[in-house]
PDB file of N, CA and C in Angstrom:
ATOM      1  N   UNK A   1     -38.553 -54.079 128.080  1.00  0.00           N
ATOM      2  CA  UNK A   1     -37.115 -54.069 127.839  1.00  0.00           C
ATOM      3  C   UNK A   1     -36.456 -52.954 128.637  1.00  0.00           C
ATOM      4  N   UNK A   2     -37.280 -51.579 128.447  1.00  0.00           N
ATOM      5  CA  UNK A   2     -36.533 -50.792 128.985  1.00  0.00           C
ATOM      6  C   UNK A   2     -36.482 -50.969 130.801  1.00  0.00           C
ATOM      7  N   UNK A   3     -37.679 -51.716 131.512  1.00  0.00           N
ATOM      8  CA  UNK A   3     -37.362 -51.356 132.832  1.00  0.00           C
ATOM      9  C   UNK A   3     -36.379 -52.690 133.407  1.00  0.00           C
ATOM     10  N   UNK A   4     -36.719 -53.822 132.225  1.00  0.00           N
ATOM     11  CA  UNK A   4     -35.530 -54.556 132.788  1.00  0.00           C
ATOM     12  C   UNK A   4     -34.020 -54.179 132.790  1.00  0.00           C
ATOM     13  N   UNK A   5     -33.503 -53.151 131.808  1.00  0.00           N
ATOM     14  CA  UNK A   5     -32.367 -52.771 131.808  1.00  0.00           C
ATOM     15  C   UNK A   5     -32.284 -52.000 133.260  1.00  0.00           C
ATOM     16  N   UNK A   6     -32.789 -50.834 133.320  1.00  0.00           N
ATOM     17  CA  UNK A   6     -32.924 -50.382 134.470  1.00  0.00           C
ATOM     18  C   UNK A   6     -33.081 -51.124 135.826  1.00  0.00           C
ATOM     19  N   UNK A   7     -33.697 -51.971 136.127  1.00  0.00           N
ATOM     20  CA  UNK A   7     -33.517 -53.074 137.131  1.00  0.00           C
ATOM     21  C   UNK A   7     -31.870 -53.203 137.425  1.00  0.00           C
ATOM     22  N   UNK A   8     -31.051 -53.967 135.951  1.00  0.00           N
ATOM     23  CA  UNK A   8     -30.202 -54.548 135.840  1.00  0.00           C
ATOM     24  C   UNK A   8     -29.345 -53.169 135.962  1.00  0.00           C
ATOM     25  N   UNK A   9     -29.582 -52.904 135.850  1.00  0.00           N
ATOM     26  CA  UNK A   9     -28.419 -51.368 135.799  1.00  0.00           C
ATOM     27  C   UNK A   9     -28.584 -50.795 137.635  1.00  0.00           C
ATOM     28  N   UNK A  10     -29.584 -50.662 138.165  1.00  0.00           N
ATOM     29  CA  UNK A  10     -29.771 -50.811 139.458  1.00  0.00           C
ATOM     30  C   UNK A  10     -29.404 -51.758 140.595  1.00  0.00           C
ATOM     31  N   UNK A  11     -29.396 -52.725 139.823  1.00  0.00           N
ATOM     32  CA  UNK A  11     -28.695 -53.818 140.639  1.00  0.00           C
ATOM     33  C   UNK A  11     -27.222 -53.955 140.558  1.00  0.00           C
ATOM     34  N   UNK A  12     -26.457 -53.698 139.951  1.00  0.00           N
ATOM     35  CA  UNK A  12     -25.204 -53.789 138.830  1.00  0.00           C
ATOM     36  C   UNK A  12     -24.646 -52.390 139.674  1.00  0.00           C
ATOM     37  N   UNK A  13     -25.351 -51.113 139.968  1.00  0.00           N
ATOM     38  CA  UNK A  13     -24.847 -50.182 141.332  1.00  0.00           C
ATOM     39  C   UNK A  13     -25.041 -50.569 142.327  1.00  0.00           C
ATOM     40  N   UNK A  14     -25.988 -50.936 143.135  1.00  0.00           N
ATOM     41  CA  UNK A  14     -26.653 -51.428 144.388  1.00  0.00           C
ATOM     42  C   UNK A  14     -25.209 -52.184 144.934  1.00  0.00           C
ATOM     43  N   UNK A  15     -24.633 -53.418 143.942  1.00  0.00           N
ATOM     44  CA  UNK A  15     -23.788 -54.316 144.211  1.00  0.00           C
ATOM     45  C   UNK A  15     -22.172 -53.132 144.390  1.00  0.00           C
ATOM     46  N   UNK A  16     -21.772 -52.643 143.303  1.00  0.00           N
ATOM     47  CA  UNK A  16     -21.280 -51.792 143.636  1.00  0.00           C
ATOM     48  C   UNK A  16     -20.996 -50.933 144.776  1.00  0.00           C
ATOM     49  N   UNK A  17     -21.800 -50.170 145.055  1.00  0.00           N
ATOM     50  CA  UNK A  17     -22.024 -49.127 146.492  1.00  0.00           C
ATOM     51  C   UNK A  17     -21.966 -50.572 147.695  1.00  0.00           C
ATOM     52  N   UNK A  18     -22.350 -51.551 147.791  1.00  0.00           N
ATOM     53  CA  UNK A  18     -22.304 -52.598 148.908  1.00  0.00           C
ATOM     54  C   UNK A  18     -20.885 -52.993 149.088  1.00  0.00           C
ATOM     55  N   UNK A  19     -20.112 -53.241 147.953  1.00  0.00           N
ATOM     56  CA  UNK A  19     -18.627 -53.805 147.776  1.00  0.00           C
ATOM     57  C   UNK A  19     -18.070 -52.620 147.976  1.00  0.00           C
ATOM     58  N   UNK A  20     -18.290 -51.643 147.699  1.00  0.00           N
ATOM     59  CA  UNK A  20     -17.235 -50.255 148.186  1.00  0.00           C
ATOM     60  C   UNK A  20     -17.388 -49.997 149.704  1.00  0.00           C
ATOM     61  N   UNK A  21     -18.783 -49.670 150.340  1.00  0.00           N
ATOM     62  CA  UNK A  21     -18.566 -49.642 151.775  1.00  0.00           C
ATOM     63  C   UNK A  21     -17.856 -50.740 152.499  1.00  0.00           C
ATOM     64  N   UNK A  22     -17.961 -51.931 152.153  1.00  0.00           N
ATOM     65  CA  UNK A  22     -17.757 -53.030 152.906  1.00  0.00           C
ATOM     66  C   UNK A  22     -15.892 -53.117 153.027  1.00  0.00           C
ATOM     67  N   UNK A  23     -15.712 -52.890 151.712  1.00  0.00           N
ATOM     68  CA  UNK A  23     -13.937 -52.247 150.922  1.00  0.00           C
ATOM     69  C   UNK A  23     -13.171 -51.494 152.261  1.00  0.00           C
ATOM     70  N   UNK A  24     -14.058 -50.186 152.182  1.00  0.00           N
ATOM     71  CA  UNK A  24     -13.518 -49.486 153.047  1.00  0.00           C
ATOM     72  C   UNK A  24     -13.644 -49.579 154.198  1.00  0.00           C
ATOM     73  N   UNK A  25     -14.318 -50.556 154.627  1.00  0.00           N
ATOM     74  CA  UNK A  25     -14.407 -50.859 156.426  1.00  0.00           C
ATOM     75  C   UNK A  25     -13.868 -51.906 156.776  1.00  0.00           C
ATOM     76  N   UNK A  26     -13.234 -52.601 155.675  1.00  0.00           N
ATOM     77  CA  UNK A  26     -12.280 -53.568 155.931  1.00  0.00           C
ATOM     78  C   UNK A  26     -11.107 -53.094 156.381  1.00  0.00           C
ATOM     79  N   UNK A  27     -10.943 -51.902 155.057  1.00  0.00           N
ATOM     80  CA  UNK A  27      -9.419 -51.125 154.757  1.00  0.00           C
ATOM     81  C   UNK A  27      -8.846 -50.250 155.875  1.00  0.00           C
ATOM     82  N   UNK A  28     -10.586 -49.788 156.901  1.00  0.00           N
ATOM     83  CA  UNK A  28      -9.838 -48.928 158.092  1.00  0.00           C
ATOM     84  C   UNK A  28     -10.032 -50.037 159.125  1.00  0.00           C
ATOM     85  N   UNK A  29     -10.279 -51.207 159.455  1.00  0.00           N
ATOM     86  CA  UNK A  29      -9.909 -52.082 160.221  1.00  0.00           C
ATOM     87  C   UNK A  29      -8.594 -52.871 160.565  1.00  0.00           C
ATOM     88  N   UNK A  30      -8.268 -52.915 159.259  1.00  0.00           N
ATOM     89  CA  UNK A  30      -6.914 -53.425 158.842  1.00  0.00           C
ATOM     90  C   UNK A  30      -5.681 -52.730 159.446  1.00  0.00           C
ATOM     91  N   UNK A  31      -5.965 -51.114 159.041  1.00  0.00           N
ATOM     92  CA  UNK A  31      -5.182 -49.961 159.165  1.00  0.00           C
ATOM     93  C   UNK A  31      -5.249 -49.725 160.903  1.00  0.00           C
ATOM     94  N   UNK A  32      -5.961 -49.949 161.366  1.00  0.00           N
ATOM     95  CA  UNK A  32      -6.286 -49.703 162.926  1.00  0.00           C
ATOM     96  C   UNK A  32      -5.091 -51.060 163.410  1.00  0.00           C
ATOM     97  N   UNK A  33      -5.248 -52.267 163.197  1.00  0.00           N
ATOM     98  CA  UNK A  33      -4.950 -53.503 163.425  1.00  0.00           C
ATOM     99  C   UNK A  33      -3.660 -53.334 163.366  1.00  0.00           C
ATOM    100  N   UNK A  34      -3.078 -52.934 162.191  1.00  0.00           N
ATOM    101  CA  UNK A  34      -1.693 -52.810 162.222  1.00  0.00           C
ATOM    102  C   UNK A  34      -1.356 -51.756 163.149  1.00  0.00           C
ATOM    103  N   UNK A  35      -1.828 -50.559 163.228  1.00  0.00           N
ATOM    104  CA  UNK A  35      -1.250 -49.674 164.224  1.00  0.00           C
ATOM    105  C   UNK A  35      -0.921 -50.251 165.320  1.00  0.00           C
ATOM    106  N   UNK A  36      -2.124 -51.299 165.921  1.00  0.00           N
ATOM    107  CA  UNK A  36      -1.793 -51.357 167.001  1.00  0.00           C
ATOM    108  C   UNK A  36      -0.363 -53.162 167.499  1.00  0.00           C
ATOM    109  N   UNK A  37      -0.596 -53.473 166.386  1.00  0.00           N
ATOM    110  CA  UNK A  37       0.492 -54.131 166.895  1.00  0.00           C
ATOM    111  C   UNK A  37       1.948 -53.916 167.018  1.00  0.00           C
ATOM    112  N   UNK A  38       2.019 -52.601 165.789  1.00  0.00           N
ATOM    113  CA  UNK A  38       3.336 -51.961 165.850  1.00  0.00           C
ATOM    114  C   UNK A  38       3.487 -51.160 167.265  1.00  0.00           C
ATOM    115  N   UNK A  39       2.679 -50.947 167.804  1.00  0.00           N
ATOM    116  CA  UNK A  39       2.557 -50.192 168.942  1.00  0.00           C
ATOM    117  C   UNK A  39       2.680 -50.863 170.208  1.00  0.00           C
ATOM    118  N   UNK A  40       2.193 -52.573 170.391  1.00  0.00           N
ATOM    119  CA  UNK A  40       2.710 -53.745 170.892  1.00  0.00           C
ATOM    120  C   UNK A  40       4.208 -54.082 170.826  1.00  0.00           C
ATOM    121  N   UNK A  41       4.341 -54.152 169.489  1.00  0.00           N
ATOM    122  CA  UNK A  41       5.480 -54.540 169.114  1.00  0.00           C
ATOM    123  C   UNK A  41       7.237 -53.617 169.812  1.00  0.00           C
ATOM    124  N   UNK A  42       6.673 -52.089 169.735  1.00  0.00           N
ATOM    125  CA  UNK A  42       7.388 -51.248 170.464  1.00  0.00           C
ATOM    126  C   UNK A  42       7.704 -51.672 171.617  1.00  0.00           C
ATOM    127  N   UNK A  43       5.927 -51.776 172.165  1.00  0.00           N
ATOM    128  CA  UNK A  43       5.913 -51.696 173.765  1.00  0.00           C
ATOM    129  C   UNK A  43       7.425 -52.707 174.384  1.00  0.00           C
ATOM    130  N   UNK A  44       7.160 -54.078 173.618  1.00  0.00           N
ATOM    131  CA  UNK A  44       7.812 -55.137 174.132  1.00  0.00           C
ATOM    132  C   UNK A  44       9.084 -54.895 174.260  1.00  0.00           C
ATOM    133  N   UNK A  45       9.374 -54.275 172.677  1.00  0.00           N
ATOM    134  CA  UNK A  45      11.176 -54.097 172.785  1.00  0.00           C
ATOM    135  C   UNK A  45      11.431 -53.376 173.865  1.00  0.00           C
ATOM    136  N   UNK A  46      10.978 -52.169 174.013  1.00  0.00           N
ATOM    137  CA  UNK A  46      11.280 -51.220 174.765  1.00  0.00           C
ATOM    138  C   UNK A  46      11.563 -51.595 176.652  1.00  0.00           C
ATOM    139  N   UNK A  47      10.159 -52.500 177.190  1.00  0.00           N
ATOM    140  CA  UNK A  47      10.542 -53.263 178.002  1.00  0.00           C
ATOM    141  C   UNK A  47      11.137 -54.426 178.359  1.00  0.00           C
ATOM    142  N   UNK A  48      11.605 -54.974 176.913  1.00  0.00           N
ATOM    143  CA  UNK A  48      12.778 -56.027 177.316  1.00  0.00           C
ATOM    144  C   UNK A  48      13.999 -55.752 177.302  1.00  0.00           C
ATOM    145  N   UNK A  49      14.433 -54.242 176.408  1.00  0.00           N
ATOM    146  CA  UNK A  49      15.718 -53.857 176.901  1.00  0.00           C
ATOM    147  C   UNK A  49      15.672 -53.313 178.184  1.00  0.00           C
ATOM    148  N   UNK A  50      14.822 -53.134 178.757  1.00  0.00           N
ATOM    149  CA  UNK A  50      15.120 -52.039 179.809  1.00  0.00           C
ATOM    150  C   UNK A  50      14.971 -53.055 180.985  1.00  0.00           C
ATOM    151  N   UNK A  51      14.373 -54.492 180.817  1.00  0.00           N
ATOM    152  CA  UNK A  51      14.770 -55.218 181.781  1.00  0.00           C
ATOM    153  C   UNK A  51      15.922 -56.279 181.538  1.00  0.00           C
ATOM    154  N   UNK A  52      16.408 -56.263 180.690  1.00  0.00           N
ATOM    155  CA  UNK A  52      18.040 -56.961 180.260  1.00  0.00           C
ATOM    156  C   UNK A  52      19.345 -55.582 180.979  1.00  0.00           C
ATOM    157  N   UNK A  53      19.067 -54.684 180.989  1.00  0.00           N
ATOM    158  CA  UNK A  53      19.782 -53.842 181.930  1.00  0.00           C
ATOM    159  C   UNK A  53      20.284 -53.941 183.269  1.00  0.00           C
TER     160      UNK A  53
END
């Protein structure tokens, strides 16, 4: 009884710690992704006013 709890209690973190790294490497992918389209997004305005001039 007792090492099956422990198993289950090991597995029950294991899953845990897997869903948190995976969490956060989504969360700074995401965060990268958006930077850079706002940074696209600049680029464009910036050179379509300046060629409507």
């Amino acid at each position: 009884m007792n090492l099956k709890f422990n198993i289950n209690f090991f597995e029950k973190y294991l899953s845990y710690l897997i869903n948190d790294i995976e969490y956060k490497r989504i969360k700074k992918n995401l965060k990268e992704y958006d930077l850079m389209a706002d940074i696209d997004d600049q680029r464009f305005h910036h050179f379509r006013s300046t060629i409507n001039q």
